[in-house]
N, C-alpha and C. Protein backbone atom coordinates (compact mmCIF):
# COMPACT_ATOMS: atom_id res chain seq x y z
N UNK A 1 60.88 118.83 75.06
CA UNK A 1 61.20 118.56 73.66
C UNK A 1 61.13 119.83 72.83
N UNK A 2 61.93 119.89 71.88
CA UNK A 2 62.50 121.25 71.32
C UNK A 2 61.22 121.34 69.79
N UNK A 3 61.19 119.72 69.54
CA UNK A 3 60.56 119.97 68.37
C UNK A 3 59.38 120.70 68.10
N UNK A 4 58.84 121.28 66.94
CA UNK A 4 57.39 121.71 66.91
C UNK A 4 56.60 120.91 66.07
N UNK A 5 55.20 120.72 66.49
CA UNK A 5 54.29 120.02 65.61
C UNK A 5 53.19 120.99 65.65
N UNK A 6 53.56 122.24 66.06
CA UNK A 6 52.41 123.10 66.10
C UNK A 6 51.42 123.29 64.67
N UNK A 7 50.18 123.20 65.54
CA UNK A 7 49.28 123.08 63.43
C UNK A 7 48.98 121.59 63.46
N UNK A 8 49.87 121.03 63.99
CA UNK A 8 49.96 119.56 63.21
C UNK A 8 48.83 118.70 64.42
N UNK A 9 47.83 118.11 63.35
CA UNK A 9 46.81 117.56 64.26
C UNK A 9 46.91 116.01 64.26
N UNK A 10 46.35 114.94 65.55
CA UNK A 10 46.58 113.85 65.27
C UNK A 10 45.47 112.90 66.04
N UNK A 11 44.81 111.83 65.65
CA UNK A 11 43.90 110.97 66.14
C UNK A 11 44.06 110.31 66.61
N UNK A 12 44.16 110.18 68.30
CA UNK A 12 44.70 108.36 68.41
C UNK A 12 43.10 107.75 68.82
N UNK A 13 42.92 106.70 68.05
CA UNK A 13 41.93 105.75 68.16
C UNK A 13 42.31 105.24 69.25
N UNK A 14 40.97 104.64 70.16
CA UNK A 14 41.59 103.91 71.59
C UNK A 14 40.19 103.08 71.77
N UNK A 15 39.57 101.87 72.41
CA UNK A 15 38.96 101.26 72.88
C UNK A 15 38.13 102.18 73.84
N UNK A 16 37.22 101.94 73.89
CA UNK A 16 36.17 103.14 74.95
C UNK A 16 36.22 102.15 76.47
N UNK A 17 36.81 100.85 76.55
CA UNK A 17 36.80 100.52 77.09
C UNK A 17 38.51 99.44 77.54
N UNK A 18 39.25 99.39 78.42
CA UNK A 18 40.77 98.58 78.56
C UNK A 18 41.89 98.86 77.06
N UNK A 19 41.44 100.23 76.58
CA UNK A 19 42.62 100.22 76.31
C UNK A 19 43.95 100.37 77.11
N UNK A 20 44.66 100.08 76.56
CA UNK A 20 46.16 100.09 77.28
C UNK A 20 47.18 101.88 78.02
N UNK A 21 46.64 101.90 78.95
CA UNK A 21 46.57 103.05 79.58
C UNK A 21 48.15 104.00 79.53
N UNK A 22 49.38 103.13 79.61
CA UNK A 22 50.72 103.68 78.75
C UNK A 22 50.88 103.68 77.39
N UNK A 23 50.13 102.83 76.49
CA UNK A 23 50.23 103.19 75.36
C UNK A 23 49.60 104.37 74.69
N UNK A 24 48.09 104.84 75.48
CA UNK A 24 47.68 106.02 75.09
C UNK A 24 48.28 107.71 76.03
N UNK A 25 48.51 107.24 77.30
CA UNK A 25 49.09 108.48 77.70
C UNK A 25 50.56 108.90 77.95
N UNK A 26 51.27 107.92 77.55
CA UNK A 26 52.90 108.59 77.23
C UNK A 26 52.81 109.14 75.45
N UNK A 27 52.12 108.49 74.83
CA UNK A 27 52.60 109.05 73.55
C UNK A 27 51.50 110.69 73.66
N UNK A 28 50.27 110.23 74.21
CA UNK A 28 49.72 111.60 74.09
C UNK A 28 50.41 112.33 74.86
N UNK A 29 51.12 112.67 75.86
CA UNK A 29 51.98 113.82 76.70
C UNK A 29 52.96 114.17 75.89
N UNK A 30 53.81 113.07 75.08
CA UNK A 30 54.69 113.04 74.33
C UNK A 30 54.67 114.00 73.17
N UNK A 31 52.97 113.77 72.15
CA UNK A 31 52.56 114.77 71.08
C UNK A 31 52.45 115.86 71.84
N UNK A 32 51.83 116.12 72.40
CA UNK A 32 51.38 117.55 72.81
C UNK A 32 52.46 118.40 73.23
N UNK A 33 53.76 117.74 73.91
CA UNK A 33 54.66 118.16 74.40
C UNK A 33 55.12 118.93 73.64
N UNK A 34 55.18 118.50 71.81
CA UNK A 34 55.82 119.09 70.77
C UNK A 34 55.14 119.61 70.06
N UNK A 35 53.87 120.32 70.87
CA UNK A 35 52.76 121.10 70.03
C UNK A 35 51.89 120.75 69.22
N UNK A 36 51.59 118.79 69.33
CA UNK A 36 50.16 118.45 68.72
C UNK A 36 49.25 118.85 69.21
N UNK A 37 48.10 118.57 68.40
CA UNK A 37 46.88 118.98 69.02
C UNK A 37 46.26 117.47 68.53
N UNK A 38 45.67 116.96 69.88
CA UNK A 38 44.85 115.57 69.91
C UNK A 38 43.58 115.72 69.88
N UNK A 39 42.98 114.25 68.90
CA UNK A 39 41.75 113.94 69.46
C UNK A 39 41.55 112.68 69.83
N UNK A 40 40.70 112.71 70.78
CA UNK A 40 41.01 111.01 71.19
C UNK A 40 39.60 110.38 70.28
N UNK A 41 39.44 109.53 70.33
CA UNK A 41 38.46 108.72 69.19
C UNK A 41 38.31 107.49 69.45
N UNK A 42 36.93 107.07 69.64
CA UNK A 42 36.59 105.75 70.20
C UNK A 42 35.26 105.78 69.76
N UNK A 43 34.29 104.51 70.14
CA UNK A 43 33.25 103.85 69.59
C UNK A 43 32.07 104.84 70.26
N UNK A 44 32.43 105.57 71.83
CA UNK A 44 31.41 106.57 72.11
C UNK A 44 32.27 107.53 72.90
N UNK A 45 31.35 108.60 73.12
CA UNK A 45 31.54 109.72 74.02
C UNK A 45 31.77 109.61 75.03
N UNK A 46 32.64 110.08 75.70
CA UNK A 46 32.10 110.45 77.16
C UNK A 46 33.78 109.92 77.48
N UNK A 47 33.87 109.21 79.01
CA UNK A 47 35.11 108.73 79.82
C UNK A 47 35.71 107.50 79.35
N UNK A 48 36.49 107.59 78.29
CA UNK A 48 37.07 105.67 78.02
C UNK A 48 37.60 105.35 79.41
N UNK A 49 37.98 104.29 79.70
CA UNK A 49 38.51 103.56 80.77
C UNK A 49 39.71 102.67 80.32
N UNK A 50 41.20 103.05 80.52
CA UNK A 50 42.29 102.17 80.25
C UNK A 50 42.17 100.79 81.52
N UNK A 51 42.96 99.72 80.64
CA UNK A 51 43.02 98.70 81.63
C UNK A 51 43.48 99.06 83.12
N UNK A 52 44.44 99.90 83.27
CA UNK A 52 44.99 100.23 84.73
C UNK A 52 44.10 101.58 85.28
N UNK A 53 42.92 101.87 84.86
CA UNK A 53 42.02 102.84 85.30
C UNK A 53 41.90 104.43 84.97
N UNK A 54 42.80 104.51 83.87
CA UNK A 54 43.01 106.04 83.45
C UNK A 54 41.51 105.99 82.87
N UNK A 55 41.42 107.46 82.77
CA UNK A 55 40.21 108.06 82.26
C UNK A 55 40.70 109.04 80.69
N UNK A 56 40.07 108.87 79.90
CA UNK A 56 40.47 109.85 78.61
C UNK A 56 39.64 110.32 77.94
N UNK A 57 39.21 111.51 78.42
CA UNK A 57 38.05 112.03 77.08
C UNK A 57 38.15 111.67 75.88
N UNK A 58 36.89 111.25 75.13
CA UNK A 58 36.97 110.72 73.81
C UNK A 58 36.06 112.06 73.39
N UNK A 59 36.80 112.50 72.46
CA UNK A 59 36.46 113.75 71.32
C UNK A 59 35.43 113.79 70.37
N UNK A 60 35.58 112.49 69.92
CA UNK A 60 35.06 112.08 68.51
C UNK A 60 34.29 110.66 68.47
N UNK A 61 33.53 110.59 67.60
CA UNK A 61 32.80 109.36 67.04
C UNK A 61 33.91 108.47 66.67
N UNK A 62 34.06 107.41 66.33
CA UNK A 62 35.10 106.81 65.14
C UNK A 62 34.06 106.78 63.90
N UNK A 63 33.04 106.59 64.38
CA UNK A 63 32.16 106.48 62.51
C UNK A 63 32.22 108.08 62.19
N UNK A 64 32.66 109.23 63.49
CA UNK A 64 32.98 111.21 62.33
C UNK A 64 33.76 111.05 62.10
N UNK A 65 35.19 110.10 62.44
CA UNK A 65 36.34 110.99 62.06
C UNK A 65 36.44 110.95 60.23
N UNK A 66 36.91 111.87 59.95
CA UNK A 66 38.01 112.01 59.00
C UNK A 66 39.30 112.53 58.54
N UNK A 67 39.94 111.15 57.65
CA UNK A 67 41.13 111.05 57.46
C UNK A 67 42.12 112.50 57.34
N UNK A 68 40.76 113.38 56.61
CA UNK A 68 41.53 114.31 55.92
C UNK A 68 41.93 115.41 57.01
N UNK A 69 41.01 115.62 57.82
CA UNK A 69 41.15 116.74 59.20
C UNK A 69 42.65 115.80 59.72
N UNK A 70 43.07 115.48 59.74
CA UNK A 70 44.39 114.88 60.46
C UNK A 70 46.03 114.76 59.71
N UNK A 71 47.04 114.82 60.60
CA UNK A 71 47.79 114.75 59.91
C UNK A 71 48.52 113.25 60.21
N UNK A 72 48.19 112.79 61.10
CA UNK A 72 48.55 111.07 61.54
C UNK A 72 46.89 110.64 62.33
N UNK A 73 47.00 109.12 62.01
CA UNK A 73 45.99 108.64 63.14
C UNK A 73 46.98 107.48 63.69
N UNK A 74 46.89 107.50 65.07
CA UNK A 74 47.02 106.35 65.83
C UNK A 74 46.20 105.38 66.40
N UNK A 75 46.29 104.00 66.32
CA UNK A 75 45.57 102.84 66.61
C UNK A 75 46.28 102.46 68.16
N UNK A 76 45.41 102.86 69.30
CA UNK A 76 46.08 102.88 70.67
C UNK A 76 45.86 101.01 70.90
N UNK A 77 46.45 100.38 71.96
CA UNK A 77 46.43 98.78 72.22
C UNK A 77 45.88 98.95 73.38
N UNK A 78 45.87 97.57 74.00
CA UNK A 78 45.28 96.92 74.84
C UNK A 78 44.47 96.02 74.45
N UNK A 79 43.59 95.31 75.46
CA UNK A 79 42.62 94.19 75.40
C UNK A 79 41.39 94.93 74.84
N UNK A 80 41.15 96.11 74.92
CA UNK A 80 39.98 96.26 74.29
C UNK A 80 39.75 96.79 72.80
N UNK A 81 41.35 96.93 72.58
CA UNK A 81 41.35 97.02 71.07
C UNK A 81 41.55 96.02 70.22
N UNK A 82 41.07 94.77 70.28
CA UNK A 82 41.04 93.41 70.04
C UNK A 82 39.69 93.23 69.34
N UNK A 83 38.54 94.25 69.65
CA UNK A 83 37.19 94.16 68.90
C UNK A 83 37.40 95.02 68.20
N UNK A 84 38.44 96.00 67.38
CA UNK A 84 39.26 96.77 66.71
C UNK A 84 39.60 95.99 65.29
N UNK A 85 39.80 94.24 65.40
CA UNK A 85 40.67 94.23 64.41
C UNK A 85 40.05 93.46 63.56
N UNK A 86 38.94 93.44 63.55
CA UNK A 86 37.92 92.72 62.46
C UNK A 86 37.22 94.34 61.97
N UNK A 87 37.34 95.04 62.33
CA UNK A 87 36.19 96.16 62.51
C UNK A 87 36.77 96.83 61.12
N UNK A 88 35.60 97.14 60.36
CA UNK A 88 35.44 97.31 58.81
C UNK A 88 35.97 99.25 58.53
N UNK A 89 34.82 99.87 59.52
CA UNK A 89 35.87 101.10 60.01
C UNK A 89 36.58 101.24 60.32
N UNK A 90 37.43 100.32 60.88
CA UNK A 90 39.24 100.98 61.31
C UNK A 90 40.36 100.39 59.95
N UNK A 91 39.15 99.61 59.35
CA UNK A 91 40.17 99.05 58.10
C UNK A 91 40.23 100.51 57.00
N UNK A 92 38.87 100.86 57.13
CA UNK A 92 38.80 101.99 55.98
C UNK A 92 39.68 103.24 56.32
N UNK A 93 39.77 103.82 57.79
CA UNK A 93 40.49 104.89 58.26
C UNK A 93 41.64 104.67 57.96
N UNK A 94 42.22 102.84 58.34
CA UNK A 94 43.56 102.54 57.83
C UNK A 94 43.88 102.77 56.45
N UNK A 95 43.14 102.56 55.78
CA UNK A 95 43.80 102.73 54.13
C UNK A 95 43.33 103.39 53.50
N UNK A 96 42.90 104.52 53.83
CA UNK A 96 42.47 106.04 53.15
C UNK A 96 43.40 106.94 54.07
N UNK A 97 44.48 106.65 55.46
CA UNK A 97 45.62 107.23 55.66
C UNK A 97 46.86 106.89 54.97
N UNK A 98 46.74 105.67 54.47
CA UNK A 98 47.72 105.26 53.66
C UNK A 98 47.61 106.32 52.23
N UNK A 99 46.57 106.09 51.47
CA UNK A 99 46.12 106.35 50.63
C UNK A 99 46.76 108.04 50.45
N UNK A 100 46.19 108.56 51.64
CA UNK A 100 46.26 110.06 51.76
C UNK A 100 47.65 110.13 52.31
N UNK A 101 48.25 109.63 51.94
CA UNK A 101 49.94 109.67 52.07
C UNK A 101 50.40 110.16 53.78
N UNK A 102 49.58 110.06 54.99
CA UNK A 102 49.58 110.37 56.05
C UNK A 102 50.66 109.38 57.08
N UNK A 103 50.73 109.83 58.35
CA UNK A 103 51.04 108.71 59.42
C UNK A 103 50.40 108.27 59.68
N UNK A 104 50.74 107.12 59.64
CA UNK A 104 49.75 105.95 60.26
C UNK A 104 50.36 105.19 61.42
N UNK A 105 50.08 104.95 62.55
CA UNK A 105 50.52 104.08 63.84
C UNK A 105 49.78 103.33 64.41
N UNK A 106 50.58 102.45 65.04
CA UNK A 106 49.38 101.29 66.12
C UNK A 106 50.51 100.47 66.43
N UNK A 107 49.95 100.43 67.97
CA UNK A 107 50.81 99.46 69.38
C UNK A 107 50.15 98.38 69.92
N UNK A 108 51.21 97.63 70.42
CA UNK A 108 50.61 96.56 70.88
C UNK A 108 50.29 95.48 69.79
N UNK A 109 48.48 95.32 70.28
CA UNK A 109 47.80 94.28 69.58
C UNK A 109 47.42 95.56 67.95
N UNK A 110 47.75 96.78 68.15
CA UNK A 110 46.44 97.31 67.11
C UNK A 110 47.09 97.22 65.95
N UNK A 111 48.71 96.57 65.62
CA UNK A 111 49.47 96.70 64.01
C UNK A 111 48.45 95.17 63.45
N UNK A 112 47.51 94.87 63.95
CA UNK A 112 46.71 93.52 63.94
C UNK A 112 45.69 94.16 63.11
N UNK A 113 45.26 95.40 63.38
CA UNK A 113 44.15 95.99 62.65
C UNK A 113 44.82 96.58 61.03
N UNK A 114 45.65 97.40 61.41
CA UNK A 114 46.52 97.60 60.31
C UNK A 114 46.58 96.42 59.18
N UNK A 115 46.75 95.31 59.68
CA UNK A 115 47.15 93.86 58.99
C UNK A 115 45.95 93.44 58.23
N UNK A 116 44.48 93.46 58.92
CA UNK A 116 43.30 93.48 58.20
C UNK A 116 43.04 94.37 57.39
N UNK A 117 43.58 95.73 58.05
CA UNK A 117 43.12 96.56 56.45
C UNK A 117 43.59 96.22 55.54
N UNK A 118 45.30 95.75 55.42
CA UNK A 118 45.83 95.36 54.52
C UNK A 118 46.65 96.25 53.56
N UNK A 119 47.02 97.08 54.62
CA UNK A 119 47.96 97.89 54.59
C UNK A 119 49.08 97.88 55.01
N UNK A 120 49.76 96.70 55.52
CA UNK A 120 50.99 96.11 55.84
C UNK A 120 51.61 95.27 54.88
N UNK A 121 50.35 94.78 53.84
CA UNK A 121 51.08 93.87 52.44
C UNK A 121 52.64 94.22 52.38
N UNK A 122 53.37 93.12 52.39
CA UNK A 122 54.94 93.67 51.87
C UNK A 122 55.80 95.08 52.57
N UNK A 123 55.25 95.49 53.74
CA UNK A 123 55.74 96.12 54.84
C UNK A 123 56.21 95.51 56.24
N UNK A 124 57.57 96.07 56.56
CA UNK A 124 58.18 95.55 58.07
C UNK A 124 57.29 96.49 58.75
N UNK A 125 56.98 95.41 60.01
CA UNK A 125 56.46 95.78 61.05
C UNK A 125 55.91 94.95 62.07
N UNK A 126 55.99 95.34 63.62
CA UNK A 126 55.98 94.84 64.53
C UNK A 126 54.70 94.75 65.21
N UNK A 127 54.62 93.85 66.21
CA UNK A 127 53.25 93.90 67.00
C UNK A 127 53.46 92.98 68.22
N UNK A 128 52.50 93.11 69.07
CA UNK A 128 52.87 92.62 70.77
C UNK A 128 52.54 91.14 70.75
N UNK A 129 53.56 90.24 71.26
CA UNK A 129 53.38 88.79 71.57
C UNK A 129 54.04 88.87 72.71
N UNK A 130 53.98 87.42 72.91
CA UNK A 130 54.81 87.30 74.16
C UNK A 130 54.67 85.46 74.04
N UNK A 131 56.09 84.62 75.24
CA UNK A 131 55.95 83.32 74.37
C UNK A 131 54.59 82.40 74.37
N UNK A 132 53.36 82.50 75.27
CA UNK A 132 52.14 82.35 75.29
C UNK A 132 51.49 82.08 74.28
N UNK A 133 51.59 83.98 73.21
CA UNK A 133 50.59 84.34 72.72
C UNK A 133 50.94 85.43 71.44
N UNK A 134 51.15 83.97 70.28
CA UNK A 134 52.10 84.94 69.16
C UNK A 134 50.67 85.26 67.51
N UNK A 135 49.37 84.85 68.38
CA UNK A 135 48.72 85.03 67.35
C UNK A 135 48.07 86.28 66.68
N UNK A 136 48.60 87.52 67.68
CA UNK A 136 49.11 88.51 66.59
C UNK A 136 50.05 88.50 65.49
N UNK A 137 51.07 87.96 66.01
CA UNK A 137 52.21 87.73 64.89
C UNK A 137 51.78 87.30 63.69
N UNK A 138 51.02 86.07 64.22
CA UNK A 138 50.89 85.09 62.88
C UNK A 138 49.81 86.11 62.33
N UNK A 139 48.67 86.87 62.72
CA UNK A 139 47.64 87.94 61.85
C UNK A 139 48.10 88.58 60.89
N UNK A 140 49.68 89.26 61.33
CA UNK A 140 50.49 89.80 60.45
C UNK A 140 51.32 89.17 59.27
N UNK A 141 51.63 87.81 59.70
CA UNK A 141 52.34 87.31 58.75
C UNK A 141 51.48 86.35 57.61
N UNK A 142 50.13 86.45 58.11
CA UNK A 142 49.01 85.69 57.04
C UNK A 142 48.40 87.02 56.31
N UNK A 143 49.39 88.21 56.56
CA UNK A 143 48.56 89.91 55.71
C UNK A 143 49.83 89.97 55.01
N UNK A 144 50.78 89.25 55.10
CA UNK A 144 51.28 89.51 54.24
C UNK A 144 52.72 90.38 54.93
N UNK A 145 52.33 90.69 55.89
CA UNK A 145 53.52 91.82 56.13
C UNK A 145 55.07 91.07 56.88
N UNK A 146 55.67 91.77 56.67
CA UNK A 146 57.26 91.65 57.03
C UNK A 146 57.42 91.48 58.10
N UNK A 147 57.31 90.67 59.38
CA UNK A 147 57.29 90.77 60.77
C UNK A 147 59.03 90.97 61.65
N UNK A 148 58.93 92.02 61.88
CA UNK A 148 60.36 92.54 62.75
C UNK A 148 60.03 92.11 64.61
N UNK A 149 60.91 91.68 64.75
CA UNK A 149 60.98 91.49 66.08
C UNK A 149 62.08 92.82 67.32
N UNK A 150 60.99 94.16 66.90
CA UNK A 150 61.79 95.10 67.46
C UNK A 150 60.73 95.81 68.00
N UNK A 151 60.73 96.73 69.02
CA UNK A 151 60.03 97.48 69.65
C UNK A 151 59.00 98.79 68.93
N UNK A 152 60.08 98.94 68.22
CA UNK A 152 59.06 99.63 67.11
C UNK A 152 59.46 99.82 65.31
N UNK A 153 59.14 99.44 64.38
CA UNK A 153 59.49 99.36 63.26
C UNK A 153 58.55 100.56 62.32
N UNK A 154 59.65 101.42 61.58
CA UNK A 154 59.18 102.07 60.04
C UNK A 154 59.03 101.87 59.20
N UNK A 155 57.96 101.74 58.54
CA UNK A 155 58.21 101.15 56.81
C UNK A 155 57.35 102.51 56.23
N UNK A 156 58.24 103.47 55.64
CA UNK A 156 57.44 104.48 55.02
C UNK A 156 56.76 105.46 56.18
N UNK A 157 55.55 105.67 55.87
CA UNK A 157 55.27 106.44 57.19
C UNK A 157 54.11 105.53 58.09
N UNK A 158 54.65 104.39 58.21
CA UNK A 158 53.74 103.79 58.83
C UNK A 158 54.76 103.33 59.99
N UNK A 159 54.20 103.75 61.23
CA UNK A 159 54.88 103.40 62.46
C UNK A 159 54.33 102.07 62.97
N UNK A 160 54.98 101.24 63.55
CA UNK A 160 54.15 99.72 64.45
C UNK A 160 54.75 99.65 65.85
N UNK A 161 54.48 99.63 66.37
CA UNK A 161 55.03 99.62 68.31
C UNK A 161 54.78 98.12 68.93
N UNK A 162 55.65 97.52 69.87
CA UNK A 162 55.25 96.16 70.39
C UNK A 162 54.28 96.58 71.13
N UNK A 163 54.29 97.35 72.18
CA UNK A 163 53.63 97.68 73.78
C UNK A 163 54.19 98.26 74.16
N UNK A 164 53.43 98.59 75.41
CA UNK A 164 53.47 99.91 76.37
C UNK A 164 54.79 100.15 76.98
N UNK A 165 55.87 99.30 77.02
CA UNK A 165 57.51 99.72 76.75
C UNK A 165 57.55 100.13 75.52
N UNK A 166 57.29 100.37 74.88
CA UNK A 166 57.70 101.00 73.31
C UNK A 166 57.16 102.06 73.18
N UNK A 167 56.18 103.03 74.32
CA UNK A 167 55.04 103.72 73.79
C UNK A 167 56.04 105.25 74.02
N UNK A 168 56.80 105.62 74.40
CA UNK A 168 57.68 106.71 74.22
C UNK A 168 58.35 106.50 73.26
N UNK A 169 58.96 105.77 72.65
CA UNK A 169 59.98 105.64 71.31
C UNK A 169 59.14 105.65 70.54
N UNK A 170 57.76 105.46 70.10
CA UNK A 170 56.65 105.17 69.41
C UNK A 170 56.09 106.88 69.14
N UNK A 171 56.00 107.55 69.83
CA UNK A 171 55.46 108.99 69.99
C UNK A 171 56.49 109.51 69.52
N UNK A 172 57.76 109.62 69.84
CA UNK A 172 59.21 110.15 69.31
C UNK A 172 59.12 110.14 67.78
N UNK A 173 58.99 108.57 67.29
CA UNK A 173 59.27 107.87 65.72
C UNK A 173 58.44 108.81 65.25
N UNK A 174 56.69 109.19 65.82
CA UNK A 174 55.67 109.58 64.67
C UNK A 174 56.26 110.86 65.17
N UNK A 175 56.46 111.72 65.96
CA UNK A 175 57.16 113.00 65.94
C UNK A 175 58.39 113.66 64.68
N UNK A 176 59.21 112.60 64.60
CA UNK A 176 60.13 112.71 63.71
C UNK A 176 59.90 112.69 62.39
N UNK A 177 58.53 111.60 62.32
CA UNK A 177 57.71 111.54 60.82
C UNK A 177 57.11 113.06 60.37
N UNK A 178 56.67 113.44 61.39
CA UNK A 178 55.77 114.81 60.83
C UNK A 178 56.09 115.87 60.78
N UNK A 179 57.60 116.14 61.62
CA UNK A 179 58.59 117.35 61.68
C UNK A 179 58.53 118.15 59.90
């Protein structure tokens, strides 16, 4: 990839435990490819564990980060980012990136957290169902937000991704945001 994001720093939040192991490492190969510089960020230190067994150094606290050291944060998916979307800190990171006029992203289940902060009010955007299991959907559409049935939707600089098929077009979208 030709683009540069050199300088340009970015957080992807992830579950310390089953996050969704293509949603965090295609988009992270993806940033870096174009000269981000990552931190990964979760509830502790040390080796997170994706559902399919990847390993990802976690950098950061989620109760150190701040908004302002960053130029996007990402909300990574999976099953273990599901104790993510009640969580009072990922609401605040969410809407003090809003706030701070930043990128904001999340795949999968995590445009669910987004939806609690309540930073999707009156914004299109997408999130992972399937015909089972649409009560992400409905999280989003009781926040108020615009629900698109597309792989990944923009509203402003807020990116939303379905899942881990979306997680390269998802890294691309916030690439293009920060150019």
């Amino acid at each position: 990839m030709a683009e540069n994001l050199q300088g340009k720093k970015i957080a992807m939040i992830t579950a310390f435990r089953e996050f969704r192991d293509e949603e965090y490492f295609i988009p992270r190969q993806t940033l870096e490819s174009a000269g981000a510089e990552i931190t990964t960020v979760s509830t502790l230190l040390g080796k997170a564990i994706g559902k399919l067994g990847g390993e990802a150094e976690v950098n950061l606290l989620l109760e150190n980060l701040k908004v302002a050291d960053y130029d996007a944060i990402l909300f990574i998916g999976g099953p273990g980012a599901h104790k993510y979307i009640d969580d009072e800190t990922c609401h605040q990171i969410a809407r003090e990136t809003v706030e701070a006029d930043k990128v904001l992203g999340a795949i999968c289940i995590a445009p669910g957290i987004l939806a609690k902060a309540g930073v999707l009010e009156g914004k299109k955007a997408t999130v992972w169902s399937s015909v089972m299991d649409k009560s992400a959907v409905k999280i989003l559409k009781n926040s108020g937000a615009i629900f698109q049935s597309e792989s990944v939707v923009v509203d402003g600089k807020i990116v939303t991704a379905s899942g881990p098929v979306a997680a390269k077009e998802f890294a691309e979208t916030i690439i293009n945001l920060l150019k």
